[in-house]
N, C-alpha and C. Protein backbone atom coordinates (compact mmCIF):
# COMPACT_ATOMS: atom_id res chain seq x y z
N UNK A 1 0.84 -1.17 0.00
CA UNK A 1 0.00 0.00 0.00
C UNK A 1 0.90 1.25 0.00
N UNK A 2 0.64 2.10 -1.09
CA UNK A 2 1.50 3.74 -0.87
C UNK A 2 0.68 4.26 0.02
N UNK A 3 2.37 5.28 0.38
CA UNK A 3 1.35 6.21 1.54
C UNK A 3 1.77 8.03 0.50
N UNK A 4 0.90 8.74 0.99
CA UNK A 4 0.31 10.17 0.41
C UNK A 4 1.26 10.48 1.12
N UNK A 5 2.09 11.47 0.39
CA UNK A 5 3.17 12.79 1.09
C UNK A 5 2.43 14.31 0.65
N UNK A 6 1.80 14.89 1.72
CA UNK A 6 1.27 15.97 1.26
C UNK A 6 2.88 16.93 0.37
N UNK A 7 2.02 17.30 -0.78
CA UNK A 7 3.11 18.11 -1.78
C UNK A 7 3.77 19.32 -0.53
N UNK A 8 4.89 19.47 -0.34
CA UNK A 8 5.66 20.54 0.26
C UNK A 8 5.02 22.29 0.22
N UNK A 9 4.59 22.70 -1.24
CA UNK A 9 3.52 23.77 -1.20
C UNK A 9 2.52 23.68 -0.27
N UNK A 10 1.53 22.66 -0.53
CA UNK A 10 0.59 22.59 0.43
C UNK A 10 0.86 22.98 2.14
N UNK A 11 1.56 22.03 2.18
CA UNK A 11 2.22 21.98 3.61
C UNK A 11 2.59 23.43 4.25
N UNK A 12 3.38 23.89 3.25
CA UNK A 12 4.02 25.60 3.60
C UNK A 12 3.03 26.43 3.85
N UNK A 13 1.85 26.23 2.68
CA UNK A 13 0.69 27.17 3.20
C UNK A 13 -0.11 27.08 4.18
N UNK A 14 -0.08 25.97 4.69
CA UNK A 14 -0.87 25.18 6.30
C UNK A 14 0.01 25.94 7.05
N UNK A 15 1.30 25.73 7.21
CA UNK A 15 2.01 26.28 8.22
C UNK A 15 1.72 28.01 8.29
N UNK A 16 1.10 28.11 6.99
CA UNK A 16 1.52 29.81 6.90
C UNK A 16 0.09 30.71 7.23
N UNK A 17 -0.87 29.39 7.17
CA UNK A 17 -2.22 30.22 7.65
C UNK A 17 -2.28 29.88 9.08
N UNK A 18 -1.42 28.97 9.76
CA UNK A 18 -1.65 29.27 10.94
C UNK A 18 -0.84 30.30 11.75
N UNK A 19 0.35 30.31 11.10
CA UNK A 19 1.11 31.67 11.48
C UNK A 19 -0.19 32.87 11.45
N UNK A 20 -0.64 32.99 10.68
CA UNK A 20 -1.59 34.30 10.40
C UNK A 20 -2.38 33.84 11.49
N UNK A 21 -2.78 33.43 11.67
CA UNK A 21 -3.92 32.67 12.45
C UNK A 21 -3.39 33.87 14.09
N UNK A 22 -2.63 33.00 14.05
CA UNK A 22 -2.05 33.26 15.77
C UNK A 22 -1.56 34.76 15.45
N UNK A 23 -1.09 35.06 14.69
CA UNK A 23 -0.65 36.72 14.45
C UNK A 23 -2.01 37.40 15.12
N UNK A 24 -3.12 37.24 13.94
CA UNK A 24 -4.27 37.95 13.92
C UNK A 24 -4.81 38.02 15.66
N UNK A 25 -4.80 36.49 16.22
CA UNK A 25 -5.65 36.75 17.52
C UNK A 25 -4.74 37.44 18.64
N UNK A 26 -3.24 37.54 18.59
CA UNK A 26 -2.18 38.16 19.12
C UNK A 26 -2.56 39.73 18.84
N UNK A 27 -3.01 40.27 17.56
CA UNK A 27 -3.18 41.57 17.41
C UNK A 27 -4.41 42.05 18.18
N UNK A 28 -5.70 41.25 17.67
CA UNK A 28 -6.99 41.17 18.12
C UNK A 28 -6.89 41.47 19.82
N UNK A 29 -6.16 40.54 20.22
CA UNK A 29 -6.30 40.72 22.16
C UNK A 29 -5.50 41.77 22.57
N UNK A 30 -4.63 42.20 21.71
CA UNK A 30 -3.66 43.80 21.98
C UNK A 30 -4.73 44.55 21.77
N UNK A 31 -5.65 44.79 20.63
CA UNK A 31 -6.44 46.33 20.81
C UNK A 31 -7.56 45.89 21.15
N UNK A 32 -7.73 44.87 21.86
CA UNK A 32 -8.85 44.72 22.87
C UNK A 32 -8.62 44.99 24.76
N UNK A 33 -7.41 45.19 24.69
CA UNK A 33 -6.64 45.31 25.97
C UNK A 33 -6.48 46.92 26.02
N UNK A 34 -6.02 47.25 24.99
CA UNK A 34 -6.21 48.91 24.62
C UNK A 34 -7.24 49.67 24.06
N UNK A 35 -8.44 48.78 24.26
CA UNK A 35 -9.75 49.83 24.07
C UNK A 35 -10.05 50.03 23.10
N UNK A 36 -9.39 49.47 21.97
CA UNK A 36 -9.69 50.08 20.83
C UNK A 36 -10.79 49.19 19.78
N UNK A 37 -11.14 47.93 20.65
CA UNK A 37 -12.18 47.31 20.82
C UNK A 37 -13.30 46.09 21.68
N UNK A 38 -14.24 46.60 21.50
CA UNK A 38 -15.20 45.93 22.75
C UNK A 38 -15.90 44.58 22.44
N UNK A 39 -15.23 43.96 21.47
CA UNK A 39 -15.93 42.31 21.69
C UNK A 39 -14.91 41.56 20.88
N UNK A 40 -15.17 40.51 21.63
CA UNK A 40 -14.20 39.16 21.02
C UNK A 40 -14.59 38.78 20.13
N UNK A 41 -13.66 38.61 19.07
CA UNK A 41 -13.80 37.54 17.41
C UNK A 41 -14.14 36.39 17.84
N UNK A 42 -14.55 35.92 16.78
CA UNK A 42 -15.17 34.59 16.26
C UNK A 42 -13.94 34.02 15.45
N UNK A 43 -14.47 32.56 15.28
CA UNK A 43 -13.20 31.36 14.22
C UNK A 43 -13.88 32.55 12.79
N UNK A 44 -15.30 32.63 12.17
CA UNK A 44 -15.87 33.04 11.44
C UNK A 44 -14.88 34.32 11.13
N UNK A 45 -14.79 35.93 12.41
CA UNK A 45 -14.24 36.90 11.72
C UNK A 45 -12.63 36.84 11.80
N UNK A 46 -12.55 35.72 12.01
CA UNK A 46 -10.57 35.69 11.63
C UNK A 46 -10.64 35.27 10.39
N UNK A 47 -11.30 34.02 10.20
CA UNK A 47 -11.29 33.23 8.83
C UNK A 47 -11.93 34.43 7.79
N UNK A 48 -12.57 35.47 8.11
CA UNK A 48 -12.81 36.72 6.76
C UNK A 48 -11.39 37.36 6.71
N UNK A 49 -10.93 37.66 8.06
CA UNK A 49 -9.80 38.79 7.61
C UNK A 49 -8.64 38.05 6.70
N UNK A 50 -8.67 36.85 7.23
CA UNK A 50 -7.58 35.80 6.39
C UNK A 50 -8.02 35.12 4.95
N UNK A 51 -9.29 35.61 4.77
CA UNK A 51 -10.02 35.36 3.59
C UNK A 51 -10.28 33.79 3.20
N UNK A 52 -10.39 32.93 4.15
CA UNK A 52 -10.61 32.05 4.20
C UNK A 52 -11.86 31.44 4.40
N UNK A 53 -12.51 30.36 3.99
CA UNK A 53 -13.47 29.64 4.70
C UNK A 53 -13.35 29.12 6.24
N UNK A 54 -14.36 29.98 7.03
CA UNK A 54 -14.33 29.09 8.59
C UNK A 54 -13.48 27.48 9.15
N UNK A 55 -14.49 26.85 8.29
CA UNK A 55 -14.15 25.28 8.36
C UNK A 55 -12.93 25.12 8.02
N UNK A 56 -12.26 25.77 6.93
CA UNK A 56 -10.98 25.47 6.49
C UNK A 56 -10.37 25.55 7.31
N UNK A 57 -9.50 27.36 8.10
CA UNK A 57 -9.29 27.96 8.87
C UNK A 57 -9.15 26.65 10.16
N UNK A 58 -10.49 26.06 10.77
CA UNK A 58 -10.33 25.09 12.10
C UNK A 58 -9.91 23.76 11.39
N UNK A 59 -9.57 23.87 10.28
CA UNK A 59 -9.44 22.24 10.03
C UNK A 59 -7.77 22.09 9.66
N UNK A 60 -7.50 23.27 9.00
CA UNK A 60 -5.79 23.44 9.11
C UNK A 60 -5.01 24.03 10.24
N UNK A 61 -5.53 24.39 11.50
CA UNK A 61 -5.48 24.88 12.52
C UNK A 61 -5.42 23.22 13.49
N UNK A 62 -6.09 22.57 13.23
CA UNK A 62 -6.35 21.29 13.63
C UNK A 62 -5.25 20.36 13.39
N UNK A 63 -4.78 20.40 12.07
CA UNK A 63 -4.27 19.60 11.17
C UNK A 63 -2.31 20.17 11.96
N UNK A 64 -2.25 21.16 11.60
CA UNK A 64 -1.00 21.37 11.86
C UNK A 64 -0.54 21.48 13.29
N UNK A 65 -1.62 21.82 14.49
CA UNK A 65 -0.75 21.87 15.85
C UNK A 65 -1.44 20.84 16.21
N UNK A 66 -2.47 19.94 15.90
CA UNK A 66 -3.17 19.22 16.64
C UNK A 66 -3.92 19.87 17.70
N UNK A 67 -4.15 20.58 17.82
CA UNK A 67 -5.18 21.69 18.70
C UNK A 67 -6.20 22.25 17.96
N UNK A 68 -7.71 22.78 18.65
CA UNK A 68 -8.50 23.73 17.84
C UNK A 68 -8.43 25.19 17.91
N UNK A 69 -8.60 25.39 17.40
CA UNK A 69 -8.75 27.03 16.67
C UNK A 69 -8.58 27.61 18.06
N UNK A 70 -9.86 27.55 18.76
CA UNK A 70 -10.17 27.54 20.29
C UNK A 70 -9.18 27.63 21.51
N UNK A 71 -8.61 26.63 21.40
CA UNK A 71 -7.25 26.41 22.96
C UNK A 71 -6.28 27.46 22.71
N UNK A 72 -6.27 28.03 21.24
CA UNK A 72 -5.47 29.14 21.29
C UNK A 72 -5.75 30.11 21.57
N UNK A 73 -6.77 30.76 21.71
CA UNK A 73 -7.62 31.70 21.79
C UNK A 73 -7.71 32.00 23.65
N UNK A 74 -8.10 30.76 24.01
CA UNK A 74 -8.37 30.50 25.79
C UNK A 74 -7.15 30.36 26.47
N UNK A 75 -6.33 30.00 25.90
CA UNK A 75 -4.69 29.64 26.26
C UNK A 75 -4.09 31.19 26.31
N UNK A 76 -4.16 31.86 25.84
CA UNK A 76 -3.85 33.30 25.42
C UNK A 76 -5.11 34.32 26.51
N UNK A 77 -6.12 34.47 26.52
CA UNK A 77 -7.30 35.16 27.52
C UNK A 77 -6.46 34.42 29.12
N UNK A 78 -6.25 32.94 28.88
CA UNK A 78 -5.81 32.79 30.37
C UNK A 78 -4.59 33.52 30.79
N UNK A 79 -3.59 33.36 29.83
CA UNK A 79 -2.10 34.05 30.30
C UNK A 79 -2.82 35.76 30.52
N UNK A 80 -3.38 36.11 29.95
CA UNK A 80 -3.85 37.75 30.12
C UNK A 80 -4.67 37.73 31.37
N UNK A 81 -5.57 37.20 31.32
CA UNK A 81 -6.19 37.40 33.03
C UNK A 81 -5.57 36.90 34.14
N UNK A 82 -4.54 35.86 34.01
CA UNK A 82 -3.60 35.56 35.24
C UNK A 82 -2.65 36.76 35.41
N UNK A 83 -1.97 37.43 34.21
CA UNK A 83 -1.16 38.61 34.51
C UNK A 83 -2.20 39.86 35.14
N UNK A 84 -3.18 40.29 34.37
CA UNK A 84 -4.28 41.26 34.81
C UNK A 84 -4.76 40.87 36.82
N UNK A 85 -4.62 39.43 36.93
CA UNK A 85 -5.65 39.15 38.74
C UNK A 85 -3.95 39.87 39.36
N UNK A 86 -2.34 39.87 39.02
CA UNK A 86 -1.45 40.07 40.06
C UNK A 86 -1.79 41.63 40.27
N UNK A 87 -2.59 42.12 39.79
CA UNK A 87 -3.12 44.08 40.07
C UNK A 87 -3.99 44.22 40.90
N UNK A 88 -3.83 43.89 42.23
CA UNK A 88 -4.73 44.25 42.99
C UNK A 88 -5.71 45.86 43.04
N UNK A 89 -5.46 46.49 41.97
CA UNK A 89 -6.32 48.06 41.72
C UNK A 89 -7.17 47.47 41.32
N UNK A 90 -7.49 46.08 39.99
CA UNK A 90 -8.24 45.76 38.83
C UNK A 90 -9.05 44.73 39.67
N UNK A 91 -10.43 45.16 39.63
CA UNK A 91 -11.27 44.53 40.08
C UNK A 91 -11.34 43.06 39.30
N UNK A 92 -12.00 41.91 39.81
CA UNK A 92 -12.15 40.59 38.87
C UNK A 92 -13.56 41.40 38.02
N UNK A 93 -14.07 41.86 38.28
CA UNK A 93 -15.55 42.27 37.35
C UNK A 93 -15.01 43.21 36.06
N UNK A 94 -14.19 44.05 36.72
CA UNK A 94 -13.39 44.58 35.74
C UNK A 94 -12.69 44.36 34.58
N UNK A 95 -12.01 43.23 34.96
CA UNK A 95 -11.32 42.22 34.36
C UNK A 95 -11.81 41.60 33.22
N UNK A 96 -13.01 40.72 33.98
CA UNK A 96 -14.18 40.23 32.89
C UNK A 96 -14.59 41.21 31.81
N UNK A 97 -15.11 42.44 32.29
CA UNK A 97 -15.56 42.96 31.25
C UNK A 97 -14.38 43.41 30.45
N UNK A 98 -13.13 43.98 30.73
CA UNK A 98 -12.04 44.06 29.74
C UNK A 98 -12.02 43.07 28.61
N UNK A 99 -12.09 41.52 29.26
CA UNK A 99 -11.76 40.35 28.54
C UNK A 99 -13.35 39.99 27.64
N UNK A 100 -14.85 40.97 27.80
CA UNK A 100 -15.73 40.36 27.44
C UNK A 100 -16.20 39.34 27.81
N UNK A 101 -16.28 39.44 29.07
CA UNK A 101 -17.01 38.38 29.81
C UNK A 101 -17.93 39.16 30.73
N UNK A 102 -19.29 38.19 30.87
CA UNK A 102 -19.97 38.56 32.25
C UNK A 102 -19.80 38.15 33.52
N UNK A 103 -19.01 38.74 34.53
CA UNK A 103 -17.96 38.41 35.84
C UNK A 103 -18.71 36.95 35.74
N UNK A 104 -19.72 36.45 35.93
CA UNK A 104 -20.12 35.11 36.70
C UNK A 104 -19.74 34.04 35.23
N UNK A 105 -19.29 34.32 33.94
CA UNK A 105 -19.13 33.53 33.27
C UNK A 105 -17.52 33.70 33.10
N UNK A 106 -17.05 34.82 33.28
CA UNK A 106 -15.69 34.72 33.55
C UNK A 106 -14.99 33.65 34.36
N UNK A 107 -15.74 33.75 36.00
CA UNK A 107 -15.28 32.73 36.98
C UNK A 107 -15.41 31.52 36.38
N UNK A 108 -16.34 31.57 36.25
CA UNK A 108 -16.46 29.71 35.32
C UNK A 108 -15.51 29.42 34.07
N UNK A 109 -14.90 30.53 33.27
CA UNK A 109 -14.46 29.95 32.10
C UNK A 109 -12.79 29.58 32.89
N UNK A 110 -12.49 31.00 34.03
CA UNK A 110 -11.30 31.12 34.63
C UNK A 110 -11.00 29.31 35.50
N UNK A 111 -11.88 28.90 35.99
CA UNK A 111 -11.81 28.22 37.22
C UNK A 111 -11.79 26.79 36.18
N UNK A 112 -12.62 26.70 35.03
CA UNK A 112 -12.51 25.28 33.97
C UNK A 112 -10.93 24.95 33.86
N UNK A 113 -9.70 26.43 33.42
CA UNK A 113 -8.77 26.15 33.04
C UNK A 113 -7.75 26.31 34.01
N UNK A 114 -7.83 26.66 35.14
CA UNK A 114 -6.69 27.51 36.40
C UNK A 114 -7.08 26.41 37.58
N UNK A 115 -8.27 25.85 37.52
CA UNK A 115 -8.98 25.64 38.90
C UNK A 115 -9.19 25.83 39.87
N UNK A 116 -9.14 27.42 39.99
CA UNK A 116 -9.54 27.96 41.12
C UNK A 116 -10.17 29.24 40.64
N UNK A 117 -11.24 29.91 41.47
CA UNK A 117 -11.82 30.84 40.67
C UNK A 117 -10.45 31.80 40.82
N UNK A 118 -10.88 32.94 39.98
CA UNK A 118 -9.77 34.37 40.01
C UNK A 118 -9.70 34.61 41.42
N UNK A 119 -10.38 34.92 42.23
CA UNK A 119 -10.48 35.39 43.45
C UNK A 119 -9.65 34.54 43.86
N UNK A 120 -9.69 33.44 44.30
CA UNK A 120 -8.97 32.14 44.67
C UNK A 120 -7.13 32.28 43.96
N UNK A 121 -7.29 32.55 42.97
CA UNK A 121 -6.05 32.84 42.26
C UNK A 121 -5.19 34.12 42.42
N UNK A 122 -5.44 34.65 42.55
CA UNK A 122 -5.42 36.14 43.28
C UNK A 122 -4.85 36.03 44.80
N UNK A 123 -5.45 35.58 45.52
CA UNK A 123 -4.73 35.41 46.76
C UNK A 123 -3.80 34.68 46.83
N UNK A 124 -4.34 33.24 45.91
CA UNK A 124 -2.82 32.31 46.09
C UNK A 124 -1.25 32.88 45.59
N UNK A 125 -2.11 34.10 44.50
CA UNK A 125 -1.00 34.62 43.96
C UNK A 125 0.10 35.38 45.14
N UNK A 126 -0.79 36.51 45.50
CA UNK A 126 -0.89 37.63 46.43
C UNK A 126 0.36 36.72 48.00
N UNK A 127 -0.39 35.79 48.69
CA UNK A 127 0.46 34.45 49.32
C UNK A 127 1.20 34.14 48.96
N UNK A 128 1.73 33.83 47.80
CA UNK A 128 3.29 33.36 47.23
C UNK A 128 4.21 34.42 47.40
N UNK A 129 4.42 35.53 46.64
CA UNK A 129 4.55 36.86 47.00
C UNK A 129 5.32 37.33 48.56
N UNK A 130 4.09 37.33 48.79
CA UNK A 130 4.90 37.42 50.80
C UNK A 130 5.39 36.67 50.97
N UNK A 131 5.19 35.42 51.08
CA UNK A 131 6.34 33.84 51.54
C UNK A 131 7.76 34.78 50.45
N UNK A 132 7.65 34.58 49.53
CA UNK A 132 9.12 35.19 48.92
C UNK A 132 9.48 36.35 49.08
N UNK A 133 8.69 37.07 49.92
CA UNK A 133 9.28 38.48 49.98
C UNK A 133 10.34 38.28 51.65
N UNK A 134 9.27 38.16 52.86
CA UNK A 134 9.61 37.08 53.78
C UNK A 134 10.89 36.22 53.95
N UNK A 135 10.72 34.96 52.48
CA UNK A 135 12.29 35.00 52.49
C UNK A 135 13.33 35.27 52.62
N UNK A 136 12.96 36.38 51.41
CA UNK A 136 14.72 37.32 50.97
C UNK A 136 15.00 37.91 52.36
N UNK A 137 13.90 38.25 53.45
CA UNK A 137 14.17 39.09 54.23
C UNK A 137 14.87 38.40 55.69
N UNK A 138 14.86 37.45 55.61
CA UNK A 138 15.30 36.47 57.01
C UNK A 138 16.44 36.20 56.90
């Protein structure tokens, strides 16, 4: 039985729409962090700016990291709201709504991937902190 070697073109352009891919939602969560907009994209409005079909977009996204479209997206909101909870000025409601969330669906999306709500994370953070500050100081 032969086996299929995807042609090397093909391949390059998989690799190269997911580069865009991750560019775009890297830009997207910068001027959503800077105000310069108030709601989160869809797989749908990345796959327009990249001029792609949706399905395509999650299926070569799929294909090349073995991940969905998705874990990159939540993988990226988590590293930003774990850096955003060490600011004790920035309320968690605050937060949420920065990130487009409604605080009580925030906690839930926060606590699915961190396992602990923000609040919870926040202190544990806040607790580590003193133990090492504490340290250096003894």
């Amino acid at each position: 039985m032969a086996t299929y070697t995807l042609p090397k073109k093909i391949a390059a352009r998989q690799h190269a729409i997911t580069a865009d891919f991750l560019m775009v939602i890297d830009r997207h969560l910068a001027d959503l962090l800077a105000g310069r907009i108030t709601e989160m994209n869809e797989i749908r409005d990345i796959a327009d700016e990249l001029h792609i079909h949706p399905t395509h977009l999650s299926n070569t996204i799929k294909l090349t990291t073995g991940q969905a479209p998705c874990y990159f997206f939540e993988e990226k909101i988590m590293t930003i709201a774990r850096s955003m909870l060490t600011d004790p000025q920035q309320s968690v409601a605050s937060i949420a709504e920065t990130l487009t969330f409604d605080p009580s669906n925030f906690t839930k999306f926060f606590k699915r991937f961190q396992g602990v709500t923000p609040k919870q994370y926040r202190e544990e953070y806040w607790r580590a902190e003193r133990e090492k500050t504490e340290m250096l100081t003894i």
